[in-house]
N, C-alpha and C. Protein backbone atom coordinates (compact mmCIF):
# COMPACT_ATOMS: atom_id res chain seq x y z
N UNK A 1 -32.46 32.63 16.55
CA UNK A 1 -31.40 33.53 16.10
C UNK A 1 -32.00 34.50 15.08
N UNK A 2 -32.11 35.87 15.27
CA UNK A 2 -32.23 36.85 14.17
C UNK A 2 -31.65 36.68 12.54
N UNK A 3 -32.76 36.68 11.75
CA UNK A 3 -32.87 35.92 10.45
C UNK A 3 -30.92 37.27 9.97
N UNK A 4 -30.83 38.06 10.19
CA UNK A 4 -29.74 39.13 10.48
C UNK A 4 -28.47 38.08 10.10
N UNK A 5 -28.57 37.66 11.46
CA UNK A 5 -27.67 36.85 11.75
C UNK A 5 -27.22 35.69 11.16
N UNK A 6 -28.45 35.32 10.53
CA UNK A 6 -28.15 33.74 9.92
C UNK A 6 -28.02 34.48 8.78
N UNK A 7 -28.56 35.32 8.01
CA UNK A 7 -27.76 35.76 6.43
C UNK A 7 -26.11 35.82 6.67
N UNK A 8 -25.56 36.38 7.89
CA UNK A 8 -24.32 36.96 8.19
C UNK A 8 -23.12 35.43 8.13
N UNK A 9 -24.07 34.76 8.83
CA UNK A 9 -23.22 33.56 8.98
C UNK A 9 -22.99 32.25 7.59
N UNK A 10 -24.23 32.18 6.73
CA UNK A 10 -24.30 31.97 5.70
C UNK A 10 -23.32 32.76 4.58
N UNK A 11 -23.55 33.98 4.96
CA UNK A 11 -22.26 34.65 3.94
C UNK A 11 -20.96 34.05 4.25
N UNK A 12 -20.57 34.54 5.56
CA UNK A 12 -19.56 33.84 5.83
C UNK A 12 -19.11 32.40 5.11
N UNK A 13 -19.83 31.66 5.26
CA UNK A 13 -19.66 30.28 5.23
C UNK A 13 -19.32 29.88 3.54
N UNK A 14 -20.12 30.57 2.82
CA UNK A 14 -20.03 30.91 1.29
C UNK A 14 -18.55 31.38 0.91
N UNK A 15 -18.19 32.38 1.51
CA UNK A 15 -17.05 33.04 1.53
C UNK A 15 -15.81 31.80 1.69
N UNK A 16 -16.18 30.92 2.59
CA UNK A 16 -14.83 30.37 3.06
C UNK A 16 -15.65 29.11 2.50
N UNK A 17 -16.28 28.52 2.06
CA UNK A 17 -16.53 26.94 0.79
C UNK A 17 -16.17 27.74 -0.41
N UNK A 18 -16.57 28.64 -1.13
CA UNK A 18 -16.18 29.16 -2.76
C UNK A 18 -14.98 30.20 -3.22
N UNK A 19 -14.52 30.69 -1.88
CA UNK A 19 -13.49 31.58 -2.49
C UNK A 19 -13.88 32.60 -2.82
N UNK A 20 -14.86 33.56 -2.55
CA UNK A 20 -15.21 34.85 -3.08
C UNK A 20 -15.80 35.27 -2.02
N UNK A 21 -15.69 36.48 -2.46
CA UNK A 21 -15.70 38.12 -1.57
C UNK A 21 -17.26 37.65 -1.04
N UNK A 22 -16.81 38.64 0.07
CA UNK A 22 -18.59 38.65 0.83
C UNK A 22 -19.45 39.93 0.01
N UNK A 23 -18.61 40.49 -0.97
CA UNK A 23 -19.33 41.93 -1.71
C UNK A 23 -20.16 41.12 -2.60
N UNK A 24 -19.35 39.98 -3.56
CA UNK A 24 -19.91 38.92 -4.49
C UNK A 24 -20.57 38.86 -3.95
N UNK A 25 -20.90 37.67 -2.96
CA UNK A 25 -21.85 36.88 -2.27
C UNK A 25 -23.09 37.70 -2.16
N UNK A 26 -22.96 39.30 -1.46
CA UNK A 26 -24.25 40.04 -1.07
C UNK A 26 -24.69 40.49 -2.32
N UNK A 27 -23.95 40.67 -3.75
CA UNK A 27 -24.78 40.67 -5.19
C UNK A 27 -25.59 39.88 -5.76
N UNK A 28 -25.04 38.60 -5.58
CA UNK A 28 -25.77 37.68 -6.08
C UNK A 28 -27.11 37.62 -5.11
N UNK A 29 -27.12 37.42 -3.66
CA UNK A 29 -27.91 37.66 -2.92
C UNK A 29 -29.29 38.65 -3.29
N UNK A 30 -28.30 39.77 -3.65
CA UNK A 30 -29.50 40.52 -3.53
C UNK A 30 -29.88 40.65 -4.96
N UNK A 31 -29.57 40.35 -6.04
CA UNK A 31 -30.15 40.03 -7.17
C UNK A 31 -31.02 38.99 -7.31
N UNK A 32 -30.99 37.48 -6.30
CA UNK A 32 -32.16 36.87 -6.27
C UNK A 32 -32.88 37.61 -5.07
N UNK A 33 -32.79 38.33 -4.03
CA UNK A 33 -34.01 38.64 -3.96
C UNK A 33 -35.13 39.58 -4.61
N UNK A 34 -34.45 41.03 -5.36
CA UNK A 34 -34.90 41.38 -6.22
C UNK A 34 -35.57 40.73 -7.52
N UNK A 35 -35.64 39.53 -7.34
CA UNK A 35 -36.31 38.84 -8.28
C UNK A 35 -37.34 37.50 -7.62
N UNK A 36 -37.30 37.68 -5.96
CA UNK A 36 -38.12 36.78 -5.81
C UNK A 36 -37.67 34.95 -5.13
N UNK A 37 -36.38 35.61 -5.59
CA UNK A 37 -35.73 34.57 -5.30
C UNK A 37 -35.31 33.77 -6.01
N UNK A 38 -35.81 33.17 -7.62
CA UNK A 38 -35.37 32.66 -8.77
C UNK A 38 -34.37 32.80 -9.64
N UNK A 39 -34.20 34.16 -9.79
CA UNK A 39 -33.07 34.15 -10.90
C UNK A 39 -32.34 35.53 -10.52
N UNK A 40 -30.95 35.43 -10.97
CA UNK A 40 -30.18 36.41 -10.28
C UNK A 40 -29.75 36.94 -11.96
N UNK A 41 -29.74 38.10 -11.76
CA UNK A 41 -29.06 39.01 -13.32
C UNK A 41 -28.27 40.27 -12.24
N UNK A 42 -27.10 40.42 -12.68
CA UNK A 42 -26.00 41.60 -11.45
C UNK A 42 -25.04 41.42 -12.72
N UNK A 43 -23.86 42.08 -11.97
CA UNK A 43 -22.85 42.35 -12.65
C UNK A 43 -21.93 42.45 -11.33
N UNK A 44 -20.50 41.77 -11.90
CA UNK A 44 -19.29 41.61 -10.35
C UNK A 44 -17.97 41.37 -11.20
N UNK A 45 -16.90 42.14 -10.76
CA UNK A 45 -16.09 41.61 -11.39
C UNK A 45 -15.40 40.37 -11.15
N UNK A 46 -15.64 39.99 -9.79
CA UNK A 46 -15.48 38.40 -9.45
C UNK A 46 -15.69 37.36 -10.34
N UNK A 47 -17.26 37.59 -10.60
CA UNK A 47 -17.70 36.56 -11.83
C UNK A 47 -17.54 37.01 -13.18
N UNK A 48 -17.01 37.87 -13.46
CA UNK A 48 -16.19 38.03 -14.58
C UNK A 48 -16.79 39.23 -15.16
N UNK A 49 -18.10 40.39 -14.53
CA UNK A 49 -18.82 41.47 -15.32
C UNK A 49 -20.43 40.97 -14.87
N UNK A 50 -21.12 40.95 -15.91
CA UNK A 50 -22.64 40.80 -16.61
C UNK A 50 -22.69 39.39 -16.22
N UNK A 51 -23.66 39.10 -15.63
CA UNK A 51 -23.68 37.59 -14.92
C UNK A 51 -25.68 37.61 -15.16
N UNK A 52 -25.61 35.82 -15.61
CA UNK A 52 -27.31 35.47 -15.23
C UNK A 52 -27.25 34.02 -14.67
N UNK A 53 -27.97 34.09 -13.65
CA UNK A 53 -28.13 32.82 -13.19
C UNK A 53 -30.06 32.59 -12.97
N UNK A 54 -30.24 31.25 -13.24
CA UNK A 54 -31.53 30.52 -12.67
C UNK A 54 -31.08 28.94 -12.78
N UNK A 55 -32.14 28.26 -11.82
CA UNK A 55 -31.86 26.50 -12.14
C UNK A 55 -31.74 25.98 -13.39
N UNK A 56 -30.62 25.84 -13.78
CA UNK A 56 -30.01 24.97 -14.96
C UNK A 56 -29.63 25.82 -15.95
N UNK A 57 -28.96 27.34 -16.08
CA UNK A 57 -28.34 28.20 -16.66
C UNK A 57 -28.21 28.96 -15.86
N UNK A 58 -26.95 28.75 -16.41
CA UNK A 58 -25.36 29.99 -15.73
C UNK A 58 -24.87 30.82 -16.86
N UNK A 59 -24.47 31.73 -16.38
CA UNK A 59 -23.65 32.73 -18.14
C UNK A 59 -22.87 33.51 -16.95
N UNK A 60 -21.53 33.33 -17.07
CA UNK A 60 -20.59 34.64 -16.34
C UNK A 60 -20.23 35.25 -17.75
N UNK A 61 -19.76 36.79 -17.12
CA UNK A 61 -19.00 37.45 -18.14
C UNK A 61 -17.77 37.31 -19.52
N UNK A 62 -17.54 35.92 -18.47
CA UNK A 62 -16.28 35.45 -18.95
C UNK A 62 -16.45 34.24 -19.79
N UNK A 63 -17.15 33.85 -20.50
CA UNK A 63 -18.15 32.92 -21.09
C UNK A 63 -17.96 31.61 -21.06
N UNK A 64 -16.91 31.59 -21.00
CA UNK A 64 -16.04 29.61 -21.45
C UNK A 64 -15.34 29.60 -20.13
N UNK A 65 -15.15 30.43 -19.43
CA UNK A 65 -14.41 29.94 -17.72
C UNK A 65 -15.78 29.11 -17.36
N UNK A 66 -15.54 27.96 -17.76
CA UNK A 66 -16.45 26.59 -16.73
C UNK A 66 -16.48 26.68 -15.62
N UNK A 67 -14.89 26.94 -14.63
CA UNK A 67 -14.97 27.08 -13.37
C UNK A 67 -15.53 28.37 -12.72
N UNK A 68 -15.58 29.11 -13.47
CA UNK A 68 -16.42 30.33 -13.11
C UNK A 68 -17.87 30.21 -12.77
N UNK A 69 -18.04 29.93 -13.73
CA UNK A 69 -19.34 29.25 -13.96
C UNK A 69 -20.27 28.36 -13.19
N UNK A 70 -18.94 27.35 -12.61
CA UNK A 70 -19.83 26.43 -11.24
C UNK A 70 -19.85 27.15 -9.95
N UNK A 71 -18.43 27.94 -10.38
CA UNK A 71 -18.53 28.53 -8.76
C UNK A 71 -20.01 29.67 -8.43
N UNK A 72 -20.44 30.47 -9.74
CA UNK A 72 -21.23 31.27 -9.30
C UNK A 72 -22.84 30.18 -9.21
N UNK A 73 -22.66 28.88 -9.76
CA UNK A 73 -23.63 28.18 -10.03
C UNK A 73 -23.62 27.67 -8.12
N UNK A 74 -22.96 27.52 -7.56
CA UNK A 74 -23.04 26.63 -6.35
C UNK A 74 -23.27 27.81 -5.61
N UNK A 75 -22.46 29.01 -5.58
CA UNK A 75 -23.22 30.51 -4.57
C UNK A 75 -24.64 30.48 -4.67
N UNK A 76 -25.22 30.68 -6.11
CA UNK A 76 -26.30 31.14 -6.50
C UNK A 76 -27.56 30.12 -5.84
N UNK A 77 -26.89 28.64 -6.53
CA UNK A 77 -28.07 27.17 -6.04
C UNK A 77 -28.19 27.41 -4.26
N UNK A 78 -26.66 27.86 -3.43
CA UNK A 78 -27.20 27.64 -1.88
C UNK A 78 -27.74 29.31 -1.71
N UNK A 79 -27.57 30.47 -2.26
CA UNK A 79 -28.29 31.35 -1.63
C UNK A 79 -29.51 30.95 -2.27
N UNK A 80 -30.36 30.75 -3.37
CA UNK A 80 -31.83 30.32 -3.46
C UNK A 80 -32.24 29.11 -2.62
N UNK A 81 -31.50 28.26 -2.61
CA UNK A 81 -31.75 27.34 -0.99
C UNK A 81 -32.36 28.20 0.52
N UNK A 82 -31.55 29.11 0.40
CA UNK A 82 -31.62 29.91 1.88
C UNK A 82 -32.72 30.76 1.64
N UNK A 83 -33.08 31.49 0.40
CA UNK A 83 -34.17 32.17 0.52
C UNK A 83 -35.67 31.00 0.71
N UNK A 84 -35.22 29.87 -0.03
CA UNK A 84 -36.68 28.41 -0.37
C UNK A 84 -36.85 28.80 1.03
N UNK A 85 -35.93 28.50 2.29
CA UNK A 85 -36.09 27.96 3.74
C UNK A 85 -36.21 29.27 4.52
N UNK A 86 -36.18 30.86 4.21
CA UNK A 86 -36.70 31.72 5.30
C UNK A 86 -36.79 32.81 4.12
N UNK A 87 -38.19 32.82 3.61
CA UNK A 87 -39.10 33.30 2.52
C UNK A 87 -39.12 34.59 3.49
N UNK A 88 -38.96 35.04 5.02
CA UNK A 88 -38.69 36.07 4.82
C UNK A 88 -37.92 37.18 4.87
N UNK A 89 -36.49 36.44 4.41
CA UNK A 89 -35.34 36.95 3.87
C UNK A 89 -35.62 37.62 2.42
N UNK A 90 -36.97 37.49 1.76
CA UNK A 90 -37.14 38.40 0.63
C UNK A 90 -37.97 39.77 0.88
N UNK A 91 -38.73 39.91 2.06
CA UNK A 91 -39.15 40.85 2.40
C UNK A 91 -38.42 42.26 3.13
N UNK A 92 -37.50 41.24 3.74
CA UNK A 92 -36.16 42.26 4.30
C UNK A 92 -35.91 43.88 3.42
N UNK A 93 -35.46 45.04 4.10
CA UNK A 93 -35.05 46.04 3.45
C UNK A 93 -33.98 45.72 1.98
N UNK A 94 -33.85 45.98 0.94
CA UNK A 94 -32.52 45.86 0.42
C UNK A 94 -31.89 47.07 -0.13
N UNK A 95 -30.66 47.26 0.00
CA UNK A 95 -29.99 48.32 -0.45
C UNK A 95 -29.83 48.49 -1.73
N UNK A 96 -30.57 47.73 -2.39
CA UNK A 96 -29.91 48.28 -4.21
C UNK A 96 -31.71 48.00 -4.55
N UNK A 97 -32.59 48.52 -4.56
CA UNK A 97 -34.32 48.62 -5.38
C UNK A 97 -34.02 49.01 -6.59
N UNK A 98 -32.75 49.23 -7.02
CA UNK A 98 -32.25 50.16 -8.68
C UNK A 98 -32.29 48.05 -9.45
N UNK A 99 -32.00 48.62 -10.84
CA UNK A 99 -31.98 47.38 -11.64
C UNK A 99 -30.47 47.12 -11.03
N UNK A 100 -30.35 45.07 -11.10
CA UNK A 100 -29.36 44.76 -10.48
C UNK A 100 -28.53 44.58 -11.74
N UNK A 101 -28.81 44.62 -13.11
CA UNK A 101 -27.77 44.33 -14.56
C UNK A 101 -28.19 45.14 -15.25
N UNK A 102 -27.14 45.70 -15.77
CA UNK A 102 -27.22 46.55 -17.03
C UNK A 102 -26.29 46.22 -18.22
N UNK A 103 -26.64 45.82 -19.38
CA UNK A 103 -25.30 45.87 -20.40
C UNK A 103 -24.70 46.94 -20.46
N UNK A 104 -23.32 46.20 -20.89
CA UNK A 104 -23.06 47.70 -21.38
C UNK A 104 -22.86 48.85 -22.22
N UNK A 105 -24.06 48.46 -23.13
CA UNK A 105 -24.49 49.38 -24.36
C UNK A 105 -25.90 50.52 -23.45
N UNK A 106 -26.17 50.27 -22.36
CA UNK A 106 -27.41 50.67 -21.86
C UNK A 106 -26.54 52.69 -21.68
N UNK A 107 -25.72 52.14 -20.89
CA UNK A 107 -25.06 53.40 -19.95
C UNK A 107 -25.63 54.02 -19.71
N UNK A 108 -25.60 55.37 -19.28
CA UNK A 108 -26.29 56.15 -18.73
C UNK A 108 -26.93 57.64 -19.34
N UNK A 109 -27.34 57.08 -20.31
CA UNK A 109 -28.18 57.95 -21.00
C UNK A 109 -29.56 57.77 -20.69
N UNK A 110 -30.65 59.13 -21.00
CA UNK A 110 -32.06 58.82 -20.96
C UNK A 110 -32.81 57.47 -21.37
N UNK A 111 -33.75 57.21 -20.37
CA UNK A 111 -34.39 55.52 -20.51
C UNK A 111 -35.13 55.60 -22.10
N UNK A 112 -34.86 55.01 -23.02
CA UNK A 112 -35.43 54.98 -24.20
C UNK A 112 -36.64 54.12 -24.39
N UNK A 113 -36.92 53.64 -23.32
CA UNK A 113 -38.27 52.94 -23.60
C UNK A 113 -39.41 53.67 -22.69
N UNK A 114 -40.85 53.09 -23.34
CA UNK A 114 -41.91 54.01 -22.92
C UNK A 114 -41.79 53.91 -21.20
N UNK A 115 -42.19 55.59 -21.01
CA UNK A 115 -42.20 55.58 -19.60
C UNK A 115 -42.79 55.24 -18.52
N UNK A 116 -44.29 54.26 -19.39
CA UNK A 116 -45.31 53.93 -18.36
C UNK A 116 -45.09 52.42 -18.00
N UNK A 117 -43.88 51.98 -18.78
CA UNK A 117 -43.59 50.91 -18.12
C UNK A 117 -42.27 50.90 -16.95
N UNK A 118 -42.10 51.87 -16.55
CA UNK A 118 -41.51 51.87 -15.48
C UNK A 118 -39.85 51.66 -15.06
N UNK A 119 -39.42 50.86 -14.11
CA UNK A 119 -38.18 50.75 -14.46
C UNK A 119 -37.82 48.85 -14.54
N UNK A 120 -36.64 48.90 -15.54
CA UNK A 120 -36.90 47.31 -15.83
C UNK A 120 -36.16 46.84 -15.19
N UNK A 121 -36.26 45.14 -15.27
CA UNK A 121 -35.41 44.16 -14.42
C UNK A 121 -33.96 43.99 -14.63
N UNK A 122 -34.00 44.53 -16.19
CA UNK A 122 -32.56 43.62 -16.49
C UNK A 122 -33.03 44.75 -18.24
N UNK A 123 -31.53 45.28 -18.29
CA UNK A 123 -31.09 46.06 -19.70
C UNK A 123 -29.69 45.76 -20.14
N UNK A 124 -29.76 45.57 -21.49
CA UNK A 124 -28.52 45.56 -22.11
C UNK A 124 -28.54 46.07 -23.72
N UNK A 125 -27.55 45.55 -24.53
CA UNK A 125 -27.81 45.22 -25.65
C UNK A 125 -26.79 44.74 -26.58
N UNK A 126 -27.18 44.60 -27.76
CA UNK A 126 -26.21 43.21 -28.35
C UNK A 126 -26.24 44.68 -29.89
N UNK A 127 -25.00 44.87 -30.30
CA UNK A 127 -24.80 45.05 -31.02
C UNK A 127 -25.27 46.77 -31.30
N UNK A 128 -26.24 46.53 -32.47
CA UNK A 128 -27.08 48.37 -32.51
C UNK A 128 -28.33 48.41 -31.55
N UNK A 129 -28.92 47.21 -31.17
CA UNK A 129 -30.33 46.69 -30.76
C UNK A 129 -29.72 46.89 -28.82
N UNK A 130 -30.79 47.47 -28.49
CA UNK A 130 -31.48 47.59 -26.69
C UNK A 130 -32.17 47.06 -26.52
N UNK A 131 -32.54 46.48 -25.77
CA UNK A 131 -33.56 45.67 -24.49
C UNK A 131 -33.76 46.09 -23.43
N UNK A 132 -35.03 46.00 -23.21
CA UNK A 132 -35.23 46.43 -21.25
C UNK A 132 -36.21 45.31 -20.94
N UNK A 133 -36.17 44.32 -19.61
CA UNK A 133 -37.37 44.03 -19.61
C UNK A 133 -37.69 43.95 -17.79
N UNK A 134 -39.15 43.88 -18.46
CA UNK A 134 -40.02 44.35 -17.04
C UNK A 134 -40.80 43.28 -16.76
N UNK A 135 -40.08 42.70 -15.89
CA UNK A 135 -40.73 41.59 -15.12
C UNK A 135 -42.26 41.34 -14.61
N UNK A 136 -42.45 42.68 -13.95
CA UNK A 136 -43.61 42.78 -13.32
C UNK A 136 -45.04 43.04 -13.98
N UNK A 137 -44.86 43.53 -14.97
CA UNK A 137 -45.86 43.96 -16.29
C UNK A 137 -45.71 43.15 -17.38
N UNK A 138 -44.69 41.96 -16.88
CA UNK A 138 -44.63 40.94 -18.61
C UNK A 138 -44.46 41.81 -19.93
N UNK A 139 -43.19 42.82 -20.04
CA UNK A 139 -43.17 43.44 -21.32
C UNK A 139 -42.03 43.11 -21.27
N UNK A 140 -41.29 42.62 -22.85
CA UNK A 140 -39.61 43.32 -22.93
C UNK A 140 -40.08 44.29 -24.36
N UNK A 141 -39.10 45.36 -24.05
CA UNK A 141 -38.99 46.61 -25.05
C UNK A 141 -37.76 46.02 -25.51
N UNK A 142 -37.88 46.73 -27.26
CA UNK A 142 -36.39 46.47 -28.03
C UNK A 142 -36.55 47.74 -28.81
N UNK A 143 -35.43 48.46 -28.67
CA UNK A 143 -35.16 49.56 -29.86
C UNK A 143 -34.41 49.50 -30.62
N UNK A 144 -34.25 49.28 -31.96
CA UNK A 144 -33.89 48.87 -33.17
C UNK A 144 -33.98 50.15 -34.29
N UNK A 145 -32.98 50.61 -34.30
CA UNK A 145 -32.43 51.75 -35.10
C UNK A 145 -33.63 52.95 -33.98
N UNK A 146 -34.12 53.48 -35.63
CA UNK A 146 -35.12 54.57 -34.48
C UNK A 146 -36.54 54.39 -34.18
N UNK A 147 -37.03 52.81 -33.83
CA UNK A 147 -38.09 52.49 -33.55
C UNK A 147 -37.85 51.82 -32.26
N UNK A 148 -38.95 51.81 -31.21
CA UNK A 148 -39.22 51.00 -29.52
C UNK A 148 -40.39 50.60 -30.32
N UNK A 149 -40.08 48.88 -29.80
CA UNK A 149 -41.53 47.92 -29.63
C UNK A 149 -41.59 47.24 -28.57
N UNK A 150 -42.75 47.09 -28.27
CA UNK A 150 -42.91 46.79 -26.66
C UNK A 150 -43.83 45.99 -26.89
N UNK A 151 -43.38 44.29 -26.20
CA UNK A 151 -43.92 42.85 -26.53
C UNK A 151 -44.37 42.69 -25.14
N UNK A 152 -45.69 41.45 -25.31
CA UNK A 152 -45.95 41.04 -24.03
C UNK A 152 -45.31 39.58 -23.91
N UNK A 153 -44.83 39.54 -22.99
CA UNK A 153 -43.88 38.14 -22.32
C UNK A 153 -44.36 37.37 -22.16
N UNK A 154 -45.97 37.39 -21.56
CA UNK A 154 -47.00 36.02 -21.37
C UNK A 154 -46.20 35.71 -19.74
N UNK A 155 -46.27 34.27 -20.40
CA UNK A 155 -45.64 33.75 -18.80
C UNK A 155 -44.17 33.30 -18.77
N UNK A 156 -43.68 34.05 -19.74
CA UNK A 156 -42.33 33.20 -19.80
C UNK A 156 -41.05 34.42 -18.33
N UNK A 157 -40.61 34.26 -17.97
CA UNK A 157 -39.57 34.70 -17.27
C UNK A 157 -38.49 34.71 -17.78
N UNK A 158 -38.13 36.06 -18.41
CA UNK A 158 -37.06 36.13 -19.49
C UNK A 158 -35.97 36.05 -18.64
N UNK A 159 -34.59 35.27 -18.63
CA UNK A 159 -33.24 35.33 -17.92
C UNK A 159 -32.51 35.30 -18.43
N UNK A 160 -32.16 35.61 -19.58
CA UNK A 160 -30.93 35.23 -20.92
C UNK A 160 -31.36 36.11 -22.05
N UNK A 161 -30.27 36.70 -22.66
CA UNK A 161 -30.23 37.02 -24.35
C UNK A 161 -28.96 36.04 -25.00
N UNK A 162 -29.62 36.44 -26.28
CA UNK A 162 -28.35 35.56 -27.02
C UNK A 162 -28.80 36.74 -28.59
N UNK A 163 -27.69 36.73 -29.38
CA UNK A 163 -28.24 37.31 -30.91
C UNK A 163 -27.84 36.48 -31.64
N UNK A 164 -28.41 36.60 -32.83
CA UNK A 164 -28.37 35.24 -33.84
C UNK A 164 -26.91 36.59 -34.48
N UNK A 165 -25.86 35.99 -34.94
CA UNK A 165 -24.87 36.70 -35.61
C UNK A 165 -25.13 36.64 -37.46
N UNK A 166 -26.70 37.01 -37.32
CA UNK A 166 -26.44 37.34 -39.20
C UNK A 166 -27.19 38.14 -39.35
N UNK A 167 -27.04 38.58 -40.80
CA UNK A 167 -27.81 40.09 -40.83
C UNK A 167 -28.73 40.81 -40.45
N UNK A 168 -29.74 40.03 -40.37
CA UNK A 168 -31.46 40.49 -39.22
C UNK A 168 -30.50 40.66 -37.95
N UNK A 169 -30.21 40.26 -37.05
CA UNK A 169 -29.57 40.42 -35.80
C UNK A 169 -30.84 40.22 -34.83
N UNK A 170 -31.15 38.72 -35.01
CA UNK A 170 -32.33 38.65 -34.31
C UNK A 170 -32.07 38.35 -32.88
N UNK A 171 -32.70 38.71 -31.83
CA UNK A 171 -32.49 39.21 -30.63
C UNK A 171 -33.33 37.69 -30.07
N UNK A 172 -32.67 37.05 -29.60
CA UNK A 172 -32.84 35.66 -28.88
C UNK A 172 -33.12 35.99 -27.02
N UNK A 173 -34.21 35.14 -26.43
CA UNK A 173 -33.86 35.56 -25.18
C UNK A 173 -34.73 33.93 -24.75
N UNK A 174 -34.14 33.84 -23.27
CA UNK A 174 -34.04 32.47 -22.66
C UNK A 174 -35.28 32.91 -21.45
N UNK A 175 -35.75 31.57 -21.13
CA UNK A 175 -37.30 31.99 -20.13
C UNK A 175 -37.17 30.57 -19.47
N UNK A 176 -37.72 30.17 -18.49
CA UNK A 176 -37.77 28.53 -17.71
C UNK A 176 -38.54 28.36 -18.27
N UNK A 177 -39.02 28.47 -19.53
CA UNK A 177 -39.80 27.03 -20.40
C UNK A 177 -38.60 27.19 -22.29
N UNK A 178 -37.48 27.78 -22.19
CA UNK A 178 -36.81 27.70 -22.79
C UNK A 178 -36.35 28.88 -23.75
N UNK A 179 -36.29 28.82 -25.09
CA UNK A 179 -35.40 29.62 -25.88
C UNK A 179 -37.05 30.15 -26.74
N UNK A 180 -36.86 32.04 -26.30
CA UNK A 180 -38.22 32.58 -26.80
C UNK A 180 -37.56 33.36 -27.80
N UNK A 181 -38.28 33.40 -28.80
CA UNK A 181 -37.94 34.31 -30.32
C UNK A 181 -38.88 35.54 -29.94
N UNK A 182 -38.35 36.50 -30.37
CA UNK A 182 -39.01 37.77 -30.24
C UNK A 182 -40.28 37.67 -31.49
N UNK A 183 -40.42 36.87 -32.40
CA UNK A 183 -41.06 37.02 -33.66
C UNK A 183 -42.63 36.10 -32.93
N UNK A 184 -41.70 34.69 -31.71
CA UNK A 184 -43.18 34.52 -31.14
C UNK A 184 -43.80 35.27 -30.10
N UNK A 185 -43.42 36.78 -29.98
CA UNK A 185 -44.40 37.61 -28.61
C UNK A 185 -45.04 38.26 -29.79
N UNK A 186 -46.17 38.85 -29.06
CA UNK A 186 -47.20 39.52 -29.84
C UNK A 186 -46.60 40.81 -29.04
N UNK A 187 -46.38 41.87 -30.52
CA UNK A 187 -46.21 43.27 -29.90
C UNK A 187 -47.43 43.95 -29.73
N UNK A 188 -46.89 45.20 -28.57
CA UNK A 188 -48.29 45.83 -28.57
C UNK A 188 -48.39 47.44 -28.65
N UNK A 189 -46.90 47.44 -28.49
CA UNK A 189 -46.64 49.51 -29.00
C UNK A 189 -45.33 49.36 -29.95
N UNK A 190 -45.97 50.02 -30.51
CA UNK A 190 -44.60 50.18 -31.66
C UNK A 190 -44.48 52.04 -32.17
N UNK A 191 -43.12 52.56 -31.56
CA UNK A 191 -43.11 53.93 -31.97
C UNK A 191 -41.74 54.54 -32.17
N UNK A 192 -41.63 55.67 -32.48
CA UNK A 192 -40.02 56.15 -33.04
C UNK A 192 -39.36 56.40 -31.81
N UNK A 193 -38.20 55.91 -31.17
CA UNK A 193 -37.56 55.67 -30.49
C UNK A 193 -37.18 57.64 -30.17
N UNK A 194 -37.43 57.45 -28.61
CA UNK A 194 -37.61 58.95 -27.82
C UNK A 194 -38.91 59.71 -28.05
N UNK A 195 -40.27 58.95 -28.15
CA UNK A 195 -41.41 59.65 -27.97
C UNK A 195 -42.20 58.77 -26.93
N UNK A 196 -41.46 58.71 -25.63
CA UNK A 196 -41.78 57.88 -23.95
C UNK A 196 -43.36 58.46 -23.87
């Protein structure tokens, strides 16, 4: 059967076990494949907005809906199932190559981080502070009043922010080996925010 076909019928099937749209279903979809298949970062209003998923963290928009939460946790666990079992369901065309999450402090103003890093995986921001980060080059950028610093990630796979709520407003972010402080990446450009 054309791999086509079995995504089609899998949606389906998602659709009618969880209760959500086949639009949901093809976001989350295509947010893990844009990532490989591991971790999904999109935005739906199904799951409540700004959504991150990987194995063993969930965050919907809606923060404390638990049931939200499993439901996008059980979409998310069987579409990375389906990509584990036909690896080349990630090679497939996809209709969205743009970033699949954006906060929504990002909007649509000029990209404020340097331009040779390209375009990132996942942008938001918490408060006065931006983030972009770039999966593929191991950088996350943060602009903080009128300075961009641009850290190397190492090996961590950033999938989460969090901010500490006190005066520093330190910018917390989550990786599958756990909870990374921006104070442990080593930066490596630091400049006045809009000189890309």
């Amino acid at each position: 059967m054309p791999k086509d076909d079995n995504e089609d019928r899998l949606l389906t099937h998602l659709v009618a076990q969880h209760g959500v749209s086949k639009d949901a279903i093809r976001t989350v979809l295509g947010a893990l494949k844009s990532s490989g298949g591991s971790i999904a970062q999109f935005s739906h209003p199904e799951f409540g907005g700004m959504c991150q998923w990987m194995p063993g963290m969930t965050m919907v928009g809606d923060m404390f809906n638990t049931q939200l939460k499993a439901k996008l946790d059980a979409v998310a666990s069987d579409l990375a199932a389906y990509l584990r079992s036909n690896p080349e369901a990630l090679k497939a065309d996809r209709p969205d190559q743009q970033v699949s999450y954006r906060g929504s402090g990002a909007g649509a103003s000029a990209n404020w981080w340097p331009g040779d890093l390209g375009q990132p995986g996942a942008t938001g921001s918490q408060n006065s502070m931006r983030y972009a980060v770039f999966p593929s080059s191991r950088r996350l950028a943060i602009k903080d009043g009128g300075e961009v610093t641009v850290y190397n990630t190492g090996d961590h796979l950033i999938s989460g922010v969090s901010q500490a709520q006190s005066s520093d407003q330190t910018l917390t972010f989550t990786s599958q080996s756990g909870l990374v402080r921006v104070s442990d990446l080593r930066a490596v450009v630091r400049r006045p925010a809009g000189k890309g």
